[in-house]
Protein backbone atom coordinates (compact mmCIF):
# COMPACT_ATOMS: atom_id res chain seq x y z
CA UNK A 1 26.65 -9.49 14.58
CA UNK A 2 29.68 -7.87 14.30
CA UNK A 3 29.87 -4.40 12.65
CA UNK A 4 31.44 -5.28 9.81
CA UNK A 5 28.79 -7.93 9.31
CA UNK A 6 26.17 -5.16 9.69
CA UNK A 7 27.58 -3.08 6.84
CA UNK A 8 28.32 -5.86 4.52
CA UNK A 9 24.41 -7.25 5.35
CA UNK A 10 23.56 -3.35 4.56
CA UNK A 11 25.60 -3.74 1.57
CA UNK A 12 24.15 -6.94 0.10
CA UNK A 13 20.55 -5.67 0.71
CA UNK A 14 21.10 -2.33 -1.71
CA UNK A 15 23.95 -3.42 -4.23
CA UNK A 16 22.70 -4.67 -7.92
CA UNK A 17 19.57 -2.51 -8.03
CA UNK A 18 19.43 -0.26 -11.07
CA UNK A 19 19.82 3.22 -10.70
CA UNK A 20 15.97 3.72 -11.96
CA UNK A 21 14.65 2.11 -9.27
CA UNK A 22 16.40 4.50 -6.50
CA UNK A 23 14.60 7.56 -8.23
CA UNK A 24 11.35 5.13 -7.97
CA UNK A 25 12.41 4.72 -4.56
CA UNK A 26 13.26 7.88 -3.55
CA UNK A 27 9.82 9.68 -4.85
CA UNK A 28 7.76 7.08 -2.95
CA UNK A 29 10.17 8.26 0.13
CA UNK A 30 9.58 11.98 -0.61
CA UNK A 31 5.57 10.97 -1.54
CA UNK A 32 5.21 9.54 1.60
CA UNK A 33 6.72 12.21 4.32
CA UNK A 34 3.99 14.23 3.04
CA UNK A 35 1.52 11.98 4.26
CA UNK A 36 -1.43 13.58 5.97
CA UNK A 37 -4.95 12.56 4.97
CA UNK A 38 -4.84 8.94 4.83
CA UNK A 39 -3.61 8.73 8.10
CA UNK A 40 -5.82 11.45 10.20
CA UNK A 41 -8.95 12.17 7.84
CA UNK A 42 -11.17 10.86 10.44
CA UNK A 43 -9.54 12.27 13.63
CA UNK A 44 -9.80 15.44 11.79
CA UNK A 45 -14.00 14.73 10.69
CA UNK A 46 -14.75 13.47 14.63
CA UNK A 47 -12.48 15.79 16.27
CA UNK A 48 -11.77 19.14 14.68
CA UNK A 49 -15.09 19.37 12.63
CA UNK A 50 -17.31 17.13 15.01
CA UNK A 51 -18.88 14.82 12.42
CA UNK A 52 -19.98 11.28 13.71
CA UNK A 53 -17.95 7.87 13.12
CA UNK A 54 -20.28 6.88 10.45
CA UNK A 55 -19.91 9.74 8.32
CA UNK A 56 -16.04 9.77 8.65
CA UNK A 57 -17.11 6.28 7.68
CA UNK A 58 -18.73 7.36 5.02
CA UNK A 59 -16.31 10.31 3.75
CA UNK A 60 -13.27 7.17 4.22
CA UNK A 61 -15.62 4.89 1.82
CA UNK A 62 -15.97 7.27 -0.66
CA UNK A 63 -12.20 8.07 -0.82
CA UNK A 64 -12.11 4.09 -1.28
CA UNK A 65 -14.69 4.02 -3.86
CA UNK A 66 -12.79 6.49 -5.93
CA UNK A 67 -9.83 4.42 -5.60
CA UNK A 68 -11.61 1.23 -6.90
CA UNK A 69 -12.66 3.09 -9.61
CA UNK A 70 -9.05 4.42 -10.40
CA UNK A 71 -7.51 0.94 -9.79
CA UNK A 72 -8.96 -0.81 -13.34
CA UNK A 73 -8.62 2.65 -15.40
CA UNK A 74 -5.46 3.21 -14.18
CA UNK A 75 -4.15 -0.41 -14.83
CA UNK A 76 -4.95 -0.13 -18.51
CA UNK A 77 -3.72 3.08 -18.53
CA UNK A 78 -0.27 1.97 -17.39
CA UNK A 79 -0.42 -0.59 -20.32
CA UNK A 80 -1.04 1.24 -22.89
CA UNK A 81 -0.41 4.86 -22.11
CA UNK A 82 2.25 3.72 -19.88
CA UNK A 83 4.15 3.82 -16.57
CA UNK A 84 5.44 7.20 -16.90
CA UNK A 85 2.55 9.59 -17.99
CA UNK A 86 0.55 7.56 -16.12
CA UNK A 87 2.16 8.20 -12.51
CA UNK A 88 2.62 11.70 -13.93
CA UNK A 89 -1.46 12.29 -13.96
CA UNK A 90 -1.79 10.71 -11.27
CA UNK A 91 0.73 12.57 -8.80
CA UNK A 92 -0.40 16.24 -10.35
CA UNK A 93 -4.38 15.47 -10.16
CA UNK A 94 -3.36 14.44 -6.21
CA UNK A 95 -1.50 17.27 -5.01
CA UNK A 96 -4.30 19.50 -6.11
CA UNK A 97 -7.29 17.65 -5.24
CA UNK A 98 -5.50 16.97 -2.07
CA UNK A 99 -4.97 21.00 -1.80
CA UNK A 100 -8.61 21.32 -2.53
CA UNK A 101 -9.89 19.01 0.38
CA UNK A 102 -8.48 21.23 2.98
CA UNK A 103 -10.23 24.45 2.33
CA UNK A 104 -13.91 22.04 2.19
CA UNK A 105 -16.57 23.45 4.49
CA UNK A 106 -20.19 21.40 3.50
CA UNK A 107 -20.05 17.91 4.12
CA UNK A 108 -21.21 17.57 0.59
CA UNK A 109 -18.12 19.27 -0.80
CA UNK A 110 -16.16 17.15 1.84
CA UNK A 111 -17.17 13.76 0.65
CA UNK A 112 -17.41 14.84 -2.98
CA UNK A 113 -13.24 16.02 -2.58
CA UNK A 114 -12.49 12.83 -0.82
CA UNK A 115 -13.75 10.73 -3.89
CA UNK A 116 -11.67 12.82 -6.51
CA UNK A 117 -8.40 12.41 -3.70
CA UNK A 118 -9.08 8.73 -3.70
CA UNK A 119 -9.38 8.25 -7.59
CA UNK A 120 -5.76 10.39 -7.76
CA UNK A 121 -4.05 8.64 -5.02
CA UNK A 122 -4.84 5.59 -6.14
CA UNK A 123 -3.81 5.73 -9.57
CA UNK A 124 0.06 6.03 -9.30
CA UNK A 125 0.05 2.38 -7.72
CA UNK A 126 -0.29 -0.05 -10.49
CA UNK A 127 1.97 2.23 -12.77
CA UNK A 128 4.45 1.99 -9.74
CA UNK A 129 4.20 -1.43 -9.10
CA UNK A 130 4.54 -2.42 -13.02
CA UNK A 131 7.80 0.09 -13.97
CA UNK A 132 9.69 -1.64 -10.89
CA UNK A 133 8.64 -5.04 -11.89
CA UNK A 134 10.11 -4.07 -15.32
CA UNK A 135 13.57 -2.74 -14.28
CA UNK A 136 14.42 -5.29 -11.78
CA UNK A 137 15.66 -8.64 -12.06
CA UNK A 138 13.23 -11.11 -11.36
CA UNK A 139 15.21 -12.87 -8.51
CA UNK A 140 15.96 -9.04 -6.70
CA UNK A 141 12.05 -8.35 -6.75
CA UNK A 142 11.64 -9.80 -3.08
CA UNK A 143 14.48 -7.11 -2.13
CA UNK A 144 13.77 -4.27 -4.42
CA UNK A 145 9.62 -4.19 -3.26
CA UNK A 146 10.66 -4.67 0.43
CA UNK A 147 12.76 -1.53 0.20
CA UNK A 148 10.52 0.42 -1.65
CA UNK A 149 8.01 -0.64 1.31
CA UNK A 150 10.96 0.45 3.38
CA UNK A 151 10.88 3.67 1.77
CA UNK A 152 7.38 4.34 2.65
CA UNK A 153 7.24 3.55 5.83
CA UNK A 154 10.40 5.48 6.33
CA UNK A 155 8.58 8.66 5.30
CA UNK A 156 5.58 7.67 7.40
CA UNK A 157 7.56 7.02 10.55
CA UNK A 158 8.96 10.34 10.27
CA UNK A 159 5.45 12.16 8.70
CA UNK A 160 3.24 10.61 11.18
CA UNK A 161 4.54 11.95 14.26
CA UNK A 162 5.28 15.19 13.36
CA UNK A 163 2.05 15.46 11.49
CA UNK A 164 0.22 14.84 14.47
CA UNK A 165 1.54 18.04 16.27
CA UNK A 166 0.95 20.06 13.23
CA UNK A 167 -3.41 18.58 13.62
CA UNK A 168 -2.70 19.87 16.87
CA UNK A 169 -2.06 23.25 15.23
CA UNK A 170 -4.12 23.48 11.97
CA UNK A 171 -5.34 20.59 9.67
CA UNK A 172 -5.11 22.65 7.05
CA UNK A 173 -1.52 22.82 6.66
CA UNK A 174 -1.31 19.19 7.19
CA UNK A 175 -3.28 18.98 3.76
CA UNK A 176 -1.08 21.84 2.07
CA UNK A 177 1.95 20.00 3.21
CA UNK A 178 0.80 16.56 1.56
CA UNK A 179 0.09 18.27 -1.47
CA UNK A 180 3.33 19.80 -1.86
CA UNK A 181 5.22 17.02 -1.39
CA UNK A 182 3.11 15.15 -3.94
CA UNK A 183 4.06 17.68 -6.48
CA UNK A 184 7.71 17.30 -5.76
CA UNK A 185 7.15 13.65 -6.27
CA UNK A 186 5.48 14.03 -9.92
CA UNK A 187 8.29 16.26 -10.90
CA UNK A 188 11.17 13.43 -9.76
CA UNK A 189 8.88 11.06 -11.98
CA UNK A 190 8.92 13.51 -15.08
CA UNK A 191 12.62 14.70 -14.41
CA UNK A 192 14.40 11.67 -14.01
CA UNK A 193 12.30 8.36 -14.79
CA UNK A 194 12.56 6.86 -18.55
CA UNK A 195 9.56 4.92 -19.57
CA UNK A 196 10.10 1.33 -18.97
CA UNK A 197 6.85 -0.78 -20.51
CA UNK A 198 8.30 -3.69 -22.31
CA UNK A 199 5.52 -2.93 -25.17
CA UNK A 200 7.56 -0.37 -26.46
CA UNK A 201 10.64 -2.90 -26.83
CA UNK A 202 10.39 -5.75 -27.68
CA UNK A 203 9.26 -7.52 -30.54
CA UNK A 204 5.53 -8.84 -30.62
CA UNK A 205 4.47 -7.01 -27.75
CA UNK A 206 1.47 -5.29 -29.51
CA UNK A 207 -0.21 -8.61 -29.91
CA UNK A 208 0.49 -10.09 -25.98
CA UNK A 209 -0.68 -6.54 -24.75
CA UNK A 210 -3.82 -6.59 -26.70
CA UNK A 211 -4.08 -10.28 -25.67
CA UNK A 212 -4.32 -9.53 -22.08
CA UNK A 213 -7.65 -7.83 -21.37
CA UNK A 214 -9.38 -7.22 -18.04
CA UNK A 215 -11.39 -9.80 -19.37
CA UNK A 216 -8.42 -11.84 -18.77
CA UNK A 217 -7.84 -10.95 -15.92
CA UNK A 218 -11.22 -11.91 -14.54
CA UNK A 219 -11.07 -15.34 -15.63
CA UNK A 220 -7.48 -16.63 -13.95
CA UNK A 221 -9.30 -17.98 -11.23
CA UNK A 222 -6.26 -18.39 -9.28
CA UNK A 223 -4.74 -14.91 -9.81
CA UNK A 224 -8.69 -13.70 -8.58
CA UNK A 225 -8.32 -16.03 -5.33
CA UNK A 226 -5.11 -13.71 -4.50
CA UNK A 227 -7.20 -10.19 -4.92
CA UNK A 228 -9.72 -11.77 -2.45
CA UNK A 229 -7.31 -12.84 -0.09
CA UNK A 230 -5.40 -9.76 -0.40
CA UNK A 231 -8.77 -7.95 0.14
CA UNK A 232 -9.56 -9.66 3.66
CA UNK A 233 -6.00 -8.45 4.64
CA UNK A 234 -6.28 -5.18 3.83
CA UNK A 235 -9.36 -5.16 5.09
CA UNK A 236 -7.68 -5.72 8.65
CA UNK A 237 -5.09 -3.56 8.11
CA UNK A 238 -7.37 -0.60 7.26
CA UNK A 239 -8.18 -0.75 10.79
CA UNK A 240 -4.54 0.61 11.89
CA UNK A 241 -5.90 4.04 10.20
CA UNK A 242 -9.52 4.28 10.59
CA UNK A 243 -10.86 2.15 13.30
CA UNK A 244 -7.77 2.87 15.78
CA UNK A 245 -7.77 6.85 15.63
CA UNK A 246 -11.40 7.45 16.35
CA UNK A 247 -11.43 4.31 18.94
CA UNK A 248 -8.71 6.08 20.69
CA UNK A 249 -10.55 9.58 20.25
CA UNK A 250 -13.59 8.37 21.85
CA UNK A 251 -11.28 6.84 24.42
CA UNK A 252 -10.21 10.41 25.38
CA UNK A 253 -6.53 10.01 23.57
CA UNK A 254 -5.15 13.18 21.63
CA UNK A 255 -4.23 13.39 18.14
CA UNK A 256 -0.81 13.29 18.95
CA UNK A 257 -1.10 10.29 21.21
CA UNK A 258 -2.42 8.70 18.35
CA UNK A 259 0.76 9.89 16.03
CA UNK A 260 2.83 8.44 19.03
CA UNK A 261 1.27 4.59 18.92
CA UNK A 262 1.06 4.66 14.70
CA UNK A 263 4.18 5.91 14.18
CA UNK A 264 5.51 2.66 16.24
CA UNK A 265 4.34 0.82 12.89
CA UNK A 266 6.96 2.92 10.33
CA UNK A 267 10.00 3.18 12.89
CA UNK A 268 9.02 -0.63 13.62
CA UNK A 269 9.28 -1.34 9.49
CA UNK A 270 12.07 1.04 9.56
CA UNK A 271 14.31 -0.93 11.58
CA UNK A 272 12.93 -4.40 10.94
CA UNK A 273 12.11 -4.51 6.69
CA UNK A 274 15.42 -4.97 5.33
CA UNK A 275 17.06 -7.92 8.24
CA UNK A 276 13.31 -9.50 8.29
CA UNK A 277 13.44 -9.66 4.30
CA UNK A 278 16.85 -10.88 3.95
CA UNK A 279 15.50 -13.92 6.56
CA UNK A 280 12.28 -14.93 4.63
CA UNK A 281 13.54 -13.95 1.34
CA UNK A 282 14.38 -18.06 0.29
CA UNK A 283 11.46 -19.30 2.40
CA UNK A 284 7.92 -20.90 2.11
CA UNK A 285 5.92 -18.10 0.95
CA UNK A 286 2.90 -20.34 1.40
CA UNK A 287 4.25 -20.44 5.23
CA UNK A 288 4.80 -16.90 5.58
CA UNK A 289 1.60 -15.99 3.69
CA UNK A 290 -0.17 -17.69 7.05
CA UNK A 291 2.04 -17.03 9.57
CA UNK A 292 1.42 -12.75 8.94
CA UNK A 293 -2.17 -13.15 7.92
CA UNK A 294 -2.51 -14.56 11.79
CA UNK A 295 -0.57 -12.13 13.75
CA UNK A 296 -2.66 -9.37 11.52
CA UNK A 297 -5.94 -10.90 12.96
CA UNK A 298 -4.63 -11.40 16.37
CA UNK A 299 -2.92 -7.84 16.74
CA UNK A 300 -5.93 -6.11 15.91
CA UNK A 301 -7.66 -8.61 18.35
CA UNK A 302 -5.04 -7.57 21.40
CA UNK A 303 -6.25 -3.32 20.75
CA UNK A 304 -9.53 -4.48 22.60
CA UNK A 305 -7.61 -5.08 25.53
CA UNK A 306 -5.59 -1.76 25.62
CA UNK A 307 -5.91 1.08 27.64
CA UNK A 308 -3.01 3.43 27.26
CA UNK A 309 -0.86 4.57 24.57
CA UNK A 310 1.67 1.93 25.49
CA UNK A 311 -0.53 -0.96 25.26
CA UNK A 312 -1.74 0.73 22.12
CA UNK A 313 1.94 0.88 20.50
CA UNK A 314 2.63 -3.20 21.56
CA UNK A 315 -0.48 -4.12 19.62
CA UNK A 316 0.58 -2.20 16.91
CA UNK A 317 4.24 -4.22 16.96
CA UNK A 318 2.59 -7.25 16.63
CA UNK A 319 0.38 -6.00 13.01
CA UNK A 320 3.32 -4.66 11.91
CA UNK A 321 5.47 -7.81 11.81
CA UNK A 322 2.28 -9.07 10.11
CA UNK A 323 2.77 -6.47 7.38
CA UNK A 324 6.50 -6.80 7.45
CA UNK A 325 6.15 -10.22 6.33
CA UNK A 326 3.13 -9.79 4.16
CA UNK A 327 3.70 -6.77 1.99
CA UNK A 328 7.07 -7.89 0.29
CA UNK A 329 5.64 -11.57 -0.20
CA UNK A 330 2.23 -11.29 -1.08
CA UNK A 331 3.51 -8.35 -4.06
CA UNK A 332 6.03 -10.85 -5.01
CA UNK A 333 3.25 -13.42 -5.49
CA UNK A 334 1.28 -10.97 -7.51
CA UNK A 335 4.12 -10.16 -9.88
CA UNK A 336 5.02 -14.11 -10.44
CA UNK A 337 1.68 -14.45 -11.77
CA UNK A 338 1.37 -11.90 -13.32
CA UNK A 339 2.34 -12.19 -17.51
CA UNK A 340 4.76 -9.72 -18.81
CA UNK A 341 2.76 -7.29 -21.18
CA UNK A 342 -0.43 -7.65 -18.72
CA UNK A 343 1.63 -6.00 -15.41
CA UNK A 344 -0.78 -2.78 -15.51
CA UNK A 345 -4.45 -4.69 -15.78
CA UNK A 346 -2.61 -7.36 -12.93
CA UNK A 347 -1.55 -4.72 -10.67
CA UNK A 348 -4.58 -2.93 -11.54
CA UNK A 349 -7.00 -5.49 -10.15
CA UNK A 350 -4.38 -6.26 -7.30
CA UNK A 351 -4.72 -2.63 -6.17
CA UNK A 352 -8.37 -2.51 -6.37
CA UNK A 353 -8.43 -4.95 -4.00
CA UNK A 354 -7.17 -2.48 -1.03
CA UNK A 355 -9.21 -0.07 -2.69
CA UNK A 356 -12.53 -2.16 -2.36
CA UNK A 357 -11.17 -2.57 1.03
CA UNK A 358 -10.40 1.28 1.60
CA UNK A 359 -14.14 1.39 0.27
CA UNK A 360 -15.74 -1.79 2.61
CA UNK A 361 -13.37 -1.03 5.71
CA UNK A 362 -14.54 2.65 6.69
CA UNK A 363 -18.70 1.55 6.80
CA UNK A 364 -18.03 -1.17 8.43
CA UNK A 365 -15.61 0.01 11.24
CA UNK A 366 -17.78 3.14 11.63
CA UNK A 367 -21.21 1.21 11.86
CA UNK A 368 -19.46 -1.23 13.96
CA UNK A 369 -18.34 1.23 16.79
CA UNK A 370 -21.44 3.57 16.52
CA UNK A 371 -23.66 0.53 17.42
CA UNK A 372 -21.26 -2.03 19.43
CA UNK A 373 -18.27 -0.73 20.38
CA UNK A 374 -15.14 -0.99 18.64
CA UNK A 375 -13.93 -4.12 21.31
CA UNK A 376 -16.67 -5.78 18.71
CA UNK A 377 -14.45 -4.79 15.44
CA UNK A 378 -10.91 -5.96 16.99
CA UNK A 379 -12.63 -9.66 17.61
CA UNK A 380 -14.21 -9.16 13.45
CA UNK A 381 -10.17 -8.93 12.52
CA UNK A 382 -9.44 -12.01 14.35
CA UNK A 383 -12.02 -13.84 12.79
CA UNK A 384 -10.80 -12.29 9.13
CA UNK A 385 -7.39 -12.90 9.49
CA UNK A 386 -8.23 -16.15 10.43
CA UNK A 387 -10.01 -17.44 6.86
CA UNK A 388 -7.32 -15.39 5.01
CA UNK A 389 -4.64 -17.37 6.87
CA UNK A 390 -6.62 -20.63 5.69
CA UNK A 391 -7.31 -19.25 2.01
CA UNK A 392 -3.67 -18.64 1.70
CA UNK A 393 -2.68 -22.00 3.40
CA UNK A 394 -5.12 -23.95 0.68
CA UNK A 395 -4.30 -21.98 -2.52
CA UNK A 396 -0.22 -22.23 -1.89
CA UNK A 397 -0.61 -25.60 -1.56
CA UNK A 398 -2.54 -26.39 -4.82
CA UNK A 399 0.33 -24.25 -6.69
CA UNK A 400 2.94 -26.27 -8.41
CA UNK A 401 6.50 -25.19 -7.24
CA UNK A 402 7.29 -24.09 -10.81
CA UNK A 403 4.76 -22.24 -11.61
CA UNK A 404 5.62 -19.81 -7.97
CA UNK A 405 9.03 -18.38 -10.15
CA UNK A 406 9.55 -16.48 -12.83
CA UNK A 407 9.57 -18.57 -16.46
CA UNK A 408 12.53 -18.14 -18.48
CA UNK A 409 11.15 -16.47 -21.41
CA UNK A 410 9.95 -13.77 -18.26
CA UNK A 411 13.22 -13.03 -17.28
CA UNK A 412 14.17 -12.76 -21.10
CA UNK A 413 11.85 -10.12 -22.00
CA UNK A 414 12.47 -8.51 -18.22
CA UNK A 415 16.37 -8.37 -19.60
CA UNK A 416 15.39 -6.65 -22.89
CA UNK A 417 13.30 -4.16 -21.25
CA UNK A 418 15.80 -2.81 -18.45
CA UNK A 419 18.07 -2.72 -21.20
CA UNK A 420 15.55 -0.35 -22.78
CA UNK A 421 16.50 2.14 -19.82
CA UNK A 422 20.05 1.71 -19.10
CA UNK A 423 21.85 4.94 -20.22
């Protein structure tokens, strides 16, 4: 391609996006070079404090289990406090729990910390997710959530390498760092972010948002097969930053070798998001559903074969083309069936699913590797992104064409509410 080409492809990927959604965008971006704990909480339990894989197992489920709790309250939170306030608590309570963590000593206070820095964390998603579903267009979702995934990775890529040096140096202002940077993020939020829920615009929306309970929720059978799919893929990707770091630890790799293969996965997403979106963007999302819940299976599968940080970073190409593809399409999905004034309890339940998995993935990676090696755990994800590449293949093809796009009287409403926030 031509340069030209490039820059009018660059173009047509960012143009038509409101201006509220580049704040969103750039405090996930800001959020995310921060990022310490999630990605070297257990090199820094095995390695710097000398705990055992199972209770960095343990100390990872707990920080899931406070995250599953968070998911739900924060989803109806979102709905009725709304998106604003509620990424607001959420972003403050983090940076200082997060602060908090990093001066623990007993592995009582440890564990306790990582619960409260899960429940945080974890509340800011479904607020997230819901005020972007709100202010974009329905047919710019696909674009606007793959750059926002961009975003993230973008800060991760350029977080997790350096970060690794600093663990070299002192874990504790890894955690500092993050918790900064967290802060900075809830002050973009309150500073320049209007509220977007739809409730408080348009006309009956009292009635459809009291209408839409978790109850609800619950009972759309199909929207609950998605969460459970969703959950066996996080469930393999959780591996990327729990079971790789301490398999690569007890392999005699370095903390920064380990920031060396990871941060493959955000330069990879980087360079990759925006020209892989604008390719799948009008395709089968049944198809691509499959296609990356297989290479997530089978890249995990390929780390039992490596033995050097090279072999380590190609595995990690091939899961992150799986998440490449997944992430934008599978949130996509979730939005689409998703009704208007529910978005919060939706995204809610959609983001305790990687929270149940945050919760499920630690104990069983740990247990795993303690009793039969972690070449056992890579040929588990295999086997799990195998049946999620199934579950997806059988669900996509029981739902009616129609029924995967926005309605019209969505799109209305959608209209009416990022008119709401246009200055």
């Amino acid at each position: 391609m031509s340069v030209a080409g490039v820059r009018r492809a660059a173009r047509e990927s960012v143009s038509g996006l409101p201006r509220e959604f580049w704040w969103l965008w750039t405090s996930t971006l800001v959020n995310r070079l921060g990022g310490f704990v999630a990605t070297f909480m257990a090199l820094y339990l095995t390695i710097d404090r000398g705990y055992s894989a199972s209770y960095a197992g343990l100390v990872a489920a707990l920080h899931g289990l406070g995250g599953v709790i968070a998911s739900l309250g924060a989803g109806v939170m979102t709905d009725r406090l709304g998106r604003r306030p509620t990424m607001l608590i959420a972003q403050t309570a983090t940076a200082f729990s997060v602060a908090l963590l990093g001066f623990m000593q007993h592995p009582v206070a440890i564990a306790a910390v990582a619960f409260l820095v899960g429940m945080a964390s974890n509340a800011s998603r479904p607020a997230v997710q819901a005020m972007m579903a709100d202010i974009v267009r329905p047919e710019d979702r696909i674009r606007a959530f793959s750059l926002n995934y961009w975003a993230i990775n973008l800060g991760f890529a350029v977080s997790a390498a350096g970060a690794g040096f600093v663990a070299e140096y002192s874990y504790l202002a890894g955690f500092l760092i993050e918790a900064v940077m967290t802060l900075v993020c809830a002050v973009l939020v309150y500073v320049k972010l209007p509220e977007s829920r739809p409730g408080e615009e348009t006309s009956g929306a009292d009635a459809d948002s009291a209408a839409v309970s978790l109850g609800t929720v619950l009972r759309d059978g199909r929207y609950m097969v998605v969460v459970g799919l969703s959950f066996l893929i996080a469930l393999v990707f959780q591996q990327g930053y729990l079971a790789l770091p301490v398999a690569m630890g007890e392999a005699g790799f370095t903390p920064a070798d380990f920031g060396t293969a990871i941060a493959v996965n955000g330069v990879l997403i980087v360079v990759l998001q925006i020209p892989v979106t604008r390719f799948i963007e009008h395709r089968d999302p049944g198809r691509l559903l499959v296609l990356s819940s297989l290479l997530a299976g089978y890249g995990f599968g390929l780390t039992a074969f490596a033995g050097s940080v090279g072999v380590f970073a190609l595995t990690v190409c091939v899961w992150t083309l799986a998440e490449i593809v997944n992430a934008p399409t599978q949130t996509g999905l979730v939005v689409r069936l998703s009704p208007v004034h529910g978005r919060g309890r939706y995204q809610g339940m959609y983001t305790m699913s990687w929270a149940v998995a945050s919760l499920v993935a630690p104990l069983m990676s740990g247990f795993v590797i303690d009793h039969w090696g972690a070449e056992w755990l890579w040929g588990m994800c295999a086997v799990v992104g195998t049946v999620a590449g199934l579950g997806y293949g059988l669900l996509m093809r029981r739902l009616p064409e129609e029924e995967k796009k926005e309605t019209v009287g969505e799109a209305v409403v959608g209209e009416k509410a990022r008119a709401a926030v246009q200055p």
